[in-house]
Protein backbone atom coordinates (compact mmCIF):
# COMPACT_ATOMS: atom_id res chain seq x y z
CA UNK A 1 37.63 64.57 -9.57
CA UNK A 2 36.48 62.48 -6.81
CA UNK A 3 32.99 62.01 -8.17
CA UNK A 4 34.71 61.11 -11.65
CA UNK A 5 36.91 58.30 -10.14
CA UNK A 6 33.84 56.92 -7.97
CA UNK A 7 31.39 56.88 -11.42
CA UNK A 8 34.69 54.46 -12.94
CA UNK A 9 35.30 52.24 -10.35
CA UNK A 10 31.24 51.18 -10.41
CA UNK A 11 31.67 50.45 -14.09
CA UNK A 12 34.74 48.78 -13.61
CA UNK A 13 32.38 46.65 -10.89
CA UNK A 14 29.86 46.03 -12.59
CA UNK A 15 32.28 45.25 -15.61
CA UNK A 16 33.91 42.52 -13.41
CA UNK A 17 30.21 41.66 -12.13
CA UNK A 18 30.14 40.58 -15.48
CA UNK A 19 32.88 39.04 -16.24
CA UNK A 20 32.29 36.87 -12.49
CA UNK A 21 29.30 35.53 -14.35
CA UNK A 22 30.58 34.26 -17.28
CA UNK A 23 34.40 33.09 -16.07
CA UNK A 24 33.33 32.25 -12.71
CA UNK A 25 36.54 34.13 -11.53
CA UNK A 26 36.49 36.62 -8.83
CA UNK A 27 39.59 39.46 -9.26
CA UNK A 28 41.75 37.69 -11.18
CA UNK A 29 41.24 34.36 -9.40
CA UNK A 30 41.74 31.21 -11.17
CA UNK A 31 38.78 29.36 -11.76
CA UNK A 32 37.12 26.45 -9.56
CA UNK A 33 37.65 23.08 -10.30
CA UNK A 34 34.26 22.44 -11.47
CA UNK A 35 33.97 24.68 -13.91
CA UNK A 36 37.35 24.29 -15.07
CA UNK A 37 36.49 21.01 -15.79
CA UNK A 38 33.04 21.24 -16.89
CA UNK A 39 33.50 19.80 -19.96
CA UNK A 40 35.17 16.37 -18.52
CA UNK A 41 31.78 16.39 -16.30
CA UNK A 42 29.48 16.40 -18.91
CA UNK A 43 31.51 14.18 -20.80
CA UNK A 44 31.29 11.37 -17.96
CA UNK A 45 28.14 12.20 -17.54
CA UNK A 46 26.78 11.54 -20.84
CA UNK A 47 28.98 7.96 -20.95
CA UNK A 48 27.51 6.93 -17.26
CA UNK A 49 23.74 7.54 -18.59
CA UNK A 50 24.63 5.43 -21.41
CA UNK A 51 26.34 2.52 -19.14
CA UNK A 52 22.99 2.40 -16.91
CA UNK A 53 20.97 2.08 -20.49
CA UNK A 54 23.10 -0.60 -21.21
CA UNK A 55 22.68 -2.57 -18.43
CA UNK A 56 19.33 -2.24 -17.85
CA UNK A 57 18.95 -3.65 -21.40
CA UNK A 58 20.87 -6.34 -20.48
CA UNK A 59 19.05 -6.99 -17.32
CA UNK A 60 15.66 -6.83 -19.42
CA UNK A 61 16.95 -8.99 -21.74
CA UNK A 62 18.52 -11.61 -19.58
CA UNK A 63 15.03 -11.53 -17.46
CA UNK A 64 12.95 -12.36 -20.67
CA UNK A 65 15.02 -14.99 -21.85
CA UNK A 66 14.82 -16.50 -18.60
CA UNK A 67 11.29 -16.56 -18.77
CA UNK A 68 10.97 -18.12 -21.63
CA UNK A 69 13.35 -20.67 -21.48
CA UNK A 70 11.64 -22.11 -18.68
CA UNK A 71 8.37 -22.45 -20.55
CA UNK A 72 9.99 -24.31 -23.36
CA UNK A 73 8.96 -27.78 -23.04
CA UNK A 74 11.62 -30.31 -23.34
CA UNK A 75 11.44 -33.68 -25.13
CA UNK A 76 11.27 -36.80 -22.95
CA UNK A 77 13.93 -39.20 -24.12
CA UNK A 78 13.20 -42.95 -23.72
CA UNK A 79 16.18 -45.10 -23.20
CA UNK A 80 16.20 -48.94 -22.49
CA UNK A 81 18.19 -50.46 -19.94
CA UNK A 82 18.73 -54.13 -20.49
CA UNK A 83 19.51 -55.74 -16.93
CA UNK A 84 20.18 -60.01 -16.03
CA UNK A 85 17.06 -61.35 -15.77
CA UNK A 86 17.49 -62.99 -12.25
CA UNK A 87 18.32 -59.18 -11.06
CA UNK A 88 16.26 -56.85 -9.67
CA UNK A 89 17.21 -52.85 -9.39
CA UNK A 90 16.84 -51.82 -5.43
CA UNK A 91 17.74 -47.86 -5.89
CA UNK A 92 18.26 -45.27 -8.69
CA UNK A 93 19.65 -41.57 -7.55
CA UNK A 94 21.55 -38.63 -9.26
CA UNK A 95 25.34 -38.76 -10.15
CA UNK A 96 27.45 -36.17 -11.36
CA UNK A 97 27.13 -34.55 -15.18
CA UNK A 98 23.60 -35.99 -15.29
CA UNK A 99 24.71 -39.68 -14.90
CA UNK A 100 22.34 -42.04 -12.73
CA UNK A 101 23.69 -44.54 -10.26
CA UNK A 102 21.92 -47.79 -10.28
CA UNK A 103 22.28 -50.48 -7.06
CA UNK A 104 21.00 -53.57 -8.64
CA UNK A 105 20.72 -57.10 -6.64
CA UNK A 106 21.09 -60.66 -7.79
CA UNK A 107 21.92 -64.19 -6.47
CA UNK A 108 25.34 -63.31 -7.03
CA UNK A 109 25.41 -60.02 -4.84
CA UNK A 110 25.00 -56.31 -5.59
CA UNK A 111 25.94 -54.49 -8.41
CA UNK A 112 26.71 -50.60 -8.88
CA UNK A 113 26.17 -49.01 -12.50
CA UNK A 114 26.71 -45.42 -13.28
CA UNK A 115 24.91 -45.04 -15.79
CA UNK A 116 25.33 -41.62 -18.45
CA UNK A 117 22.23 -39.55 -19.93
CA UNK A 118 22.53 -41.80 -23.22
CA UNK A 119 21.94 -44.84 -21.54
CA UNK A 120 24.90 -46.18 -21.67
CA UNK A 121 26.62 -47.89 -18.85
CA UNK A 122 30.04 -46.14 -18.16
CA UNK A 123 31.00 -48.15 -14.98
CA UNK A 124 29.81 -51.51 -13.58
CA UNK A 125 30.92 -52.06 -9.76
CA UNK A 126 30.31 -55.85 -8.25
CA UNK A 127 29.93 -56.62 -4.70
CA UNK A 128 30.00 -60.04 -4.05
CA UNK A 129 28.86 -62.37 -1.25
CA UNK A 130 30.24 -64.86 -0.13
């Protein structure tokens, strides 16, 4: 009878052997976190992959536009700037928004004008002498 009970408990092992395999639980354990949820993995997974497509598309796409953007050539635009003519312009630099500051000089004294990227003049500032 002893032989008998030894020949059943290695079935029953190798029963739970298998079982191990597929359930991943050992003797009536519960099973691990990862393959309890296994699915949820996969399913993150599968959305992450898709996220790093994404923005390496976007990166790609950003890149190329870039690129050619910068070959583009853009379109002088000529604009006339009617001044006194006893006045002569002593400096031109960069304002804000595009706009141009102008220091312009005449018998009078010195002049400021902002000028914007139409050509109009926005603001005239006077300094006078005396």
């Amino acid at each position: 009878m002893m032989a008998d009970n030894n020949a059943k408990s290695t079935n029953n092992t190798n029963q739970d052997t298998d079982i191990d395999a597929k359930t991943g639980m050992a003797d009536g354990e519960a099973p691990s976190a990862v393959i309890g949820h296994l699915g949820l993995i996969k399913a993150m997974s599968v959305i992450m992959a898709v996220l790093i497509v994404a923005a390496l598309v976007t990166i790609i796409v950003t890149i190329y536009s870039r690129m050619t953007a910068s070959n583009a050539v853009k379109e002088a635009v000529e604009i006339e700037l009617v001044v006194p003519a006893d006045t002569r312009i002593i400096s031109a630099s960069d304002a804000e928004k595009g706009d141009m500051l102008l220091v312009l000089e005449n018998a009078k004294g010195q002049m400021v004008w902002r000028v914007n990227g139409t050509g109009q003049v926005t603001q005239k500032m006077s300094i006078l002498s005396d």
